[in-house]
C-alpha atoms as a PDB file:
ATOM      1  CA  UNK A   1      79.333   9.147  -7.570  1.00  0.00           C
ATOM      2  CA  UNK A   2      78.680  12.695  -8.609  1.00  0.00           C
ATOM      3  CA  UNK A   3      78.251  11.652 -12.239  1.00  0.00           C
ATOM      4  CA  UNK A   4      75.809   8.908 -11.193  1.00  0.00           C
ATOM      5  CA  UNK A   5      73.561  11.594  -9.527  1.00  0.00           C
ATOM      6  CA  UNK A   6      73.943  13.839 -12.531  1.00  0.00           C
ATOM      7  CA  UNK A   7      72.890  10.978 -14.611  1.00  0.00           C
ATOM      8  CA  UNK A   8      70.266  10.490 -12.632  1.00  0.00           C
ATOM      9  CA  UNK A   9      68.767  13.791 -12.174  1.00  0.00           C
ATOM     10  CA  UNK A  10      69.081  14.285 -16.168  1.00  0.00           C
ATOM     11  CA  UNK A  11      66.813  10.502 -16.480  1.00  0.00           C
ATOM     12  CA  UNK A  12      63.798  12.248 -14.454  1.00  0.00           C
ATOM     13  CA  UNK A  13      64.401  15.386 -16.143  1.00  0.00           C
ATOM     14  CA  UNK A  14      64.190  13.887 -19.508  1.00  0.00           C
ATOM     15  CA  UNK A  15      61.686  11.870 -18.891  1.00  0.00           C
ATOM     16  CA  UNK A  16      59.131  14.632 -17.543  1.00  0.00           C
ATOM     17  CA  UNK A  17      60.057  17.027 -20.315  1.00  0.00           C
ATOM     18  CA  UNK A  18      59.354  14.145 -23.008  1.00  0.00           C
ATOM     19  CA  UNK A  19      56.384  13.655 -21.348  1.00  0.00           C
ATOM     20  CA  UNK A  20      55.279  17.112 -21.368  1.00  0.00           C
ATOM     21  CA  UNK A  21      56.116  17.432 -24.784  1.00  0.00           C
ATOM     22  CA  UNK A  22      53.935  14.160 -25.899  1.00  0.00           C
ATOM     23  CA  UNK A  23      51.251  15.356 -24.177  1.00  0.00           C
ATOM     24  CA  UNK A  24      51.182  19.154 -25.694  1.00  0.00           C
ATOM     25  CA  UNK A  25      51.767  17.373 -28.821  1.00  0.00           C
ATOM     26  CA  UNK A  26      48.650  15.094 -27.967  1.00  0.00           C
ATOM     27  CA  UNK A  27      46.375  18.038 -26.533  1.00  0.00           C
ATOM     28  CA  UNK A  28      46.716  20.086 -29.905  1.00  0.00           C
ATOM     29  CA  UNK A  29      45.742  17.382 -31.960  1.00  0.00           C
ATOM     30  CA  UNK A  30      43.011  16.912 -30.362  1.00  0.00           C
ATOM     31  CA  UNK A  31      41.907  20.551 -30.730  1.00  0.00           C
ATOM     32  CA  UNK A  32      42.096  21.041 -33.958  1.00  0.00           C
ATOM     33  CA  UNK A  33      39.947  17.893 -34.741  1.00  0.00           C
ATOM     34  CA  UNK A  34      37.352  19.281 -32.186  1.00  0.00           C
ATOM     35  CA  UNK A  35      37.353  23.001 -34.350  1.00  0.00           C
ATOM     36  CA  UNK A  36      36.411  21.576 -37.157  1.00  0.00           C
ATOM     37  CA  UNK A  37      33.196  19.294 -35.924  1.00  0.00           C
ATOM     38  CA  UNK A  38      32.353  22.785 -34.133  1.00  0.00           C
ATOM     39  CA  UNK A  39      32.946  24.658 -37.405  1.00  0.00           C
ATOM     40  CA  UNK A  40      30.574  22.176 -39.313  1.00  0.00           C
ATOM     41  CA  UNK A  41      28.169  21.658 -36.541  1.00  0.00           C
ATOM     42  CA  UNK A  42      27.294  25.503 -36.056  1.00  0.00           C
ATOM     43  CA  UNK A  43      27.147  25.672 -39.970  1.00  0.00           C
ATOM     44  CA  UNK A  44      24.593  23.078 -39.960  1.00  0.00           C
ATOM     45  CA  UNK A  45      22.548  25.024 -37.138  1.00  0.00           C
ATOM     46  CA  UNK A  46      22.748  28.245 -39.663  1.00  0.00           C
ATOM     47  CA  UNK A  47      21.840  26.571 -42.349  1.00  0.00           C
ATOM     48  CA  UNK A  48      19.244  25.241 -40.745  1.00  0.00           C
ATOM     49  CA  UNK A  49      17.753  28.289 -39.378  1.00  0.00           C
ATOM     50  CA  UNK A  50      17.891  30.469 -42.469  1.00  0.00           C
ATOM     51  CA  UNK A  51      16.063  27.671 -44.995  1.00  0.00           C
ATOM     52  CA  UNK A  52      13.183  27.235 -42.006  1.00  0.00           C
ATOM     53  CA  UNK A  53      12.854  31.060 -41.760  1.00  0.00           C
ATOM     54  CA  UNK A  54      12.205  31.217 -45.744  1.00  0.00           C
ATOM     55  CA  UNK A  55      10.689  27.881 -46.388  1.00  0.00           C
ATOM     56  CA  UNK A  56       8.162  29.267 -43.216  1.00  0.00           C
ATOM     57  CA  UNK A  57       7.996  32.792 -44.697  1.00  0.00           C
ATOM     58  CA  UNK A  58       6.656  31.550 -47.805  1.00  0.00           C
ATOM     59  CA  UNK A  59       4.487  28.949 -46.924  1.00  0.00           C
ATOM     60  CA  UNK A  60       2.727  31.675 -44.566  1.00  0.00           C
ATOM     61  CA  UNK A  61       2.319  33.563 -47.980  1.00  0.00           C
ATOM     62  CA  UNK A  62       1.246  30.277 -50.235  1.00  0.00           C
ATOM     63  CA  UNK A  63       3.805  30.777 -52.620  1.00  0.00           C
ATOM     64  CA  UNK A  64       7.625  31.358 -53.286  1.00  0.00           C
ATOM     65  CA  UNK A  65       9.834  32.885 -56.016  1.00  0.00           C
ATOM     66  CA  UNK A  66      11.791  31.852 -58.354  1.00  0.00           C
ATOM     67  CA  UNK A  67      15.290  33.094 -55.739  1.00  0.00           C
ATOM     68  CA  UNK A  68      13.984  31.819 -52.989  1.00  0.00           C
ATOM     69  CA  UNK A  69      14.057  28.168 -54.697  1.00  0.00           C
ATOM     70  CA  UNK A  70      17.309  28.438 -55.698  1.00  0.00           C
ATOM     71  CA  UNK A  71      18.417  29.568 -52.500  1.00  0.00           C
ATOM     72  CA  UNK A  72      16.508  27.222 -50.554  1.00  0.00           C
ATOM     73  CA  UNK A  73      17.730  24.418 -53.271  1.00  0.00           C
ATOM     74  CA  UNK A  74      21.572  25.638 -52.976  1.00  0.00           C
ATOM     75  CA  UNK A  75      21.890  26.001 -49.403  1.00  0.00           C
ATOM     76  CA  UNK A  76      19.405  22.098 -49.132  1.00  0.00           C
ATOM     77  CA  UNK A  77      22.111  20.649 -50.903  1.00  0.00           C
ATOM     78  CA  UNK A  78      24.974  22.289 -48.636  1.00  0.00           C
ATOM     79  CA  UNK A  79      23.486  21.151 -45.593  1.00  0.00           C
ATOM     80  CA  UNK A  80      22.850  17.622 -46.342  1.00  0.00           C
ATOM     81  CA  UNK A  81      26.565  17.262 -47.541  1.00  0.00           C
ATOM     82  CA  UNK A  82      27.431  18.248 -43.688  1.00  0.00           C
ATOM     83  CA  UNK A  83      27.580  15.233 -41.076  1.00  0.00           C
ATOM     84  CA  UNK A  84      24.813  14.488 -39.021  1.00  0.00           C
ATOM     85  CA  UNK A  85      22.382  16.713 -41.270  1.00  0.00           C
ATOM     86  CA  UNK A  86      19.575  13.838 -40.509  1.00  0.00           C
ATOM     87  CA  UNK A  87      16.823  14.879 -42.676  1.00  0.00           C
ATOM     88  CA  UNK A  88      14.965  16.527 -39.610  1.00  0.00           C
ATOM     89  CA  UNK A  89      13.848  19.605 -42.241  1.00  0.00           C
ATOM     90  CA  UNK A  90      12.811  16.968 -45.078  1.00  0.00           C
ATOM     91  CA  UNK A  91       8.964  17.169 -44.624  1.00  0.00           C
ATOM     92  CA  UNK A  92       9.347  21.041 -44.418  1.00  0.00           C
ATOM     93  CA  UNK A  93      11.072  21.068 -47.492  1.00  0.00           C
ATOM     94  CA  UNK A  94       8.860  18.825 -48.977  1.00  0.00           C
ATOM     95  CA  UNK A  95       5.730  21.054 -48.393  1.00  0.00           C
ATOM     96  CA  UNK A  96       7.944  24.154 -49.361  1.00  0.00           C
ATOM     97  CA  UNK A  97       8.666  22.362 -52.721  1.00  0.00           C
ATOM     98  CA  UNK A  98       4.913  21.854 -53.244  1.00  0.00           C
ATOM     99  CA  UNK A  99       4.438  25.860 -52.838  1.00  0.00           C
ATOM    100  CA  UNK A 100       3.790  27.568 -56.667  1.00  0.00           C
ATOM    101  CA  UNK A 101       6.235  29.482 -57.988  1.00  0.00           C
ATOM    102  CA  UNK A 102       5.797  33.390 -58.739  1.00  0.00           C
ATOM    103  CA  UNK A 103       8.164  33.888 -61.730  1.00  0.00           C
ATOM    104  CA  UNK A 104       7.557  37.554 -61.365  1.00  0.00           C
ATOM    105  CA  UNK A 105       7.523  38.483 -57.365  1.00  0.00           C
ATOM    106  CA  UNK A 106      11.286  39.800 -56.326  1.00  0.00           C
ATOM    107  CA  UNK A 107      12.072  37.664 -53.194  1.00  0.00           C
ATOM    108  CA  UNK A 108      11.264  39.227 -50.045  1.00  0.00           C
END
Protein backbone atom coordinates (compact mmCIF):
# COMPACT_ATOMS: atom_id res chain seq x y z
CA UNK A 1 0.00 0.00 0.00
CA UNK A 2 2.70 2.38 1.06
CA UNK A 3 4.60 1.83 -2.18
CA UNK A 4 1.41 2.46 -4.19
CA UNK A 5 1.10 5.95 -2.54
CA UNK A 6 4.78 6.58 -3.08
CA UNK A 7 4.25 5.70 -6.63
CA UNK A 8 1.69 7.80 -6.78
CA UNK A 9 2.87 10.89 -5.24
CA UNK A 10 6.20 10.52 -7.50
CA UNK A 11 3.43 10.31 -10.95
CA UNK A 12 2.06 13.97 -9.95
CA UNK A 13 5.38 15.02 -8.99
CA UNK A 14 6.88 14.06 -12.22
CA UNK A 15 4.42 15.10 -14.12
CA UNK A 16 4.30 18.86 -12.78
CA UNK A 17 8.07 19.14 -12.83
CA UNK A 18 8.09 17.89 -16.64
CA UNK A 19 5.64 20.25 -17.17
CA UNK A 20 7.40 23.06 -15.68
CA UNK A 21 10.36 22.22 -17.41
CA UNK A 22 8.52 22.14 -21.06
CA UNK A 23 7.14 25.19 -20.44
CA UNK A 24 10.52 27.18 -19.29
CA UNK A 25 11.92 25.42 -22.16
CA UNK A 26 8.95 26.85 -24.33
CA UNK A 27 8.96 30.49 -22.70
CA UNK A 28 12.77 31.00 -23.62
CA UNK A 29 12.34 30.14 -27.02
CA UNK A 30 10.03 32.31 -27.47
CA UNK A 31 12.15 35.18 -26.11
CA UNK A 32 14.88 34.98 -27.91
CA UNK A 33 12.88 34.98 -31.25
CA UNK A 34 11.03 38.14 -29.92
CA UNK A 35 14.86 39.96 -29.21
CA UNK A 36 15.77 39.70 -32.36
CA UNK A 37 12.48 41.25 -34.33
CA UNK A 38 13.01 44.03 -31.48
CA UNK A 39 16.72 44.25 -32.33
CA UNK A 40 15.88 44.68 -36.14
CA UNK A 41 12.78 46.66 -35.68
CA UNK A 42 14.47 49.54 -33.52
CA UNK A 43 17.40 49.38 -36.12
CA UNK A 44 15.03 50.09 -38.79
CA UNK A 45 13.49 53.12 -36.70
CA UNK A 46 17.35 54.48 -36.44
CA UNK A 47 18.03 54.07 -39.63
CA UNK A 48 15.24 55.65 -40.51
CA UNK A 49 15.60 58.69 -38.51
CA UNK A 50 19.23 59.47 -39.26
CA UNK A 51 18.82 59.22 -43.42
CA UNK A 52 15.47 61.66 -42.98
CA UNK A 53 17.49 64.05 -40.75
CA UNK A 54 20.30 64.30 -43.63
CA UNK A 55 18.29 63.68 -46.70
CA UNK A 56 16.01 66.84 -44.92
CA UNK A 57 19.17 68.76 -43.94
CA UNK A 58 20.28 68.90 -47.37
CA UNK A 59 17.39 69.37 -49.28
CA UNK A 60 16.75 72.55 -46.92
CA UNK A 61 20.27 73.59 -48.31
CA UNK A 62 19.60 72.48 -52.22
CA UNK A 63 22.45 70.40 -52.37
CA UNK A 64 24.49 67.47 -50.73
CA UNK A 65 28.10 66.21 -50.67
CA UNK A 66 29.81 63.80 -51.94
CA UNK A 67 29.73 61.81 -47.86
CA UNK A 68 26.54 62.46 -47.35
CA UNK A 69 25.61 60.24 -50.58
CA UNK A 70 27.53 57.59 -49.61
CA UNK A 71 26.21 57.59 -46.29
CA UNK A 72 22.77 58.08 -47.22
CA UNK A 73 23.45 55.27 -50.12
CA UNK A 74 25.18 52.77 -47.45
CA UNK A 75 22.87 53.04 -44.69
CA UNK A 76 19.54 53.00 -47.91
CA UNK A 77 20.81 49.79 -48.70
CA UNK A 78 21.04 48.52 -44.91
CA UNK A 79 17.65 49.43 -44.21
CA UNK A 80 15.87 47.95 -47.05
CA UNK A 81 17.70 44.55 -46.37
CA UNK A 82 15.74 44.74 -42.80
CA UNK A 83 12.05 43.21 -42.73
CA UNK A 84 9.23 45.30 -43.04
CA UNK A 85 11.46 48.33 -44.38
CA UNK A 86 8.29 49.16 -46.82
CA UNK A 87 9.64 51.82 -48.94
CA UNK A 88 7.81 54.55 -46.77
CA UNK A 89 11.24 56.92 -47.26
CA UNK A 90 11.41 56.07 -51.18
CA UNK A 91 9.99 59.42 -52.52
CA UNK A 92 12.30 61.24 -49.96
CA UNK A 93 15.11 59.53 -51.22
CA UNK A 94 14.15 60.00 -54.54
CA UNK A 95 14.09 63.88 -54.28
CA UNK A 96 17.36 63.64 -52.12
CA UNK A 97 18.97 61.74 -55.09
CA UNK A 98 17.87 64.54 -57.46
CA UNK A 99 19.84 67.16 -55.08
CA UNK A 100 23.48 68.27 -56.96
CA UNK A 101 26.37 67.16 -55.62
CA UNK A 102 29.14 69.59 -54.05
CA UNK A 103 32.38 67.61 -54.69
CA UNK A 104 34.13 70.15 -52.60
CA UNK A 105 31.75 71.07 -49.38
CA UNK A 106 32.96 68.76 -46.19
CA UNK A 107 29.62 67.23 -44.97
CA UNK A 108 28.00 69.05 -42.31
Amino acid sequence: MNELIVTIIAAVLGSSALHLIVQAIIDKRKEERQRPVALEEGMKLLLQDRIRMIALAALDRGETTTAERKYISEAYDVYHQLPKANGEMSRLINDYNALPIDYFKEAG
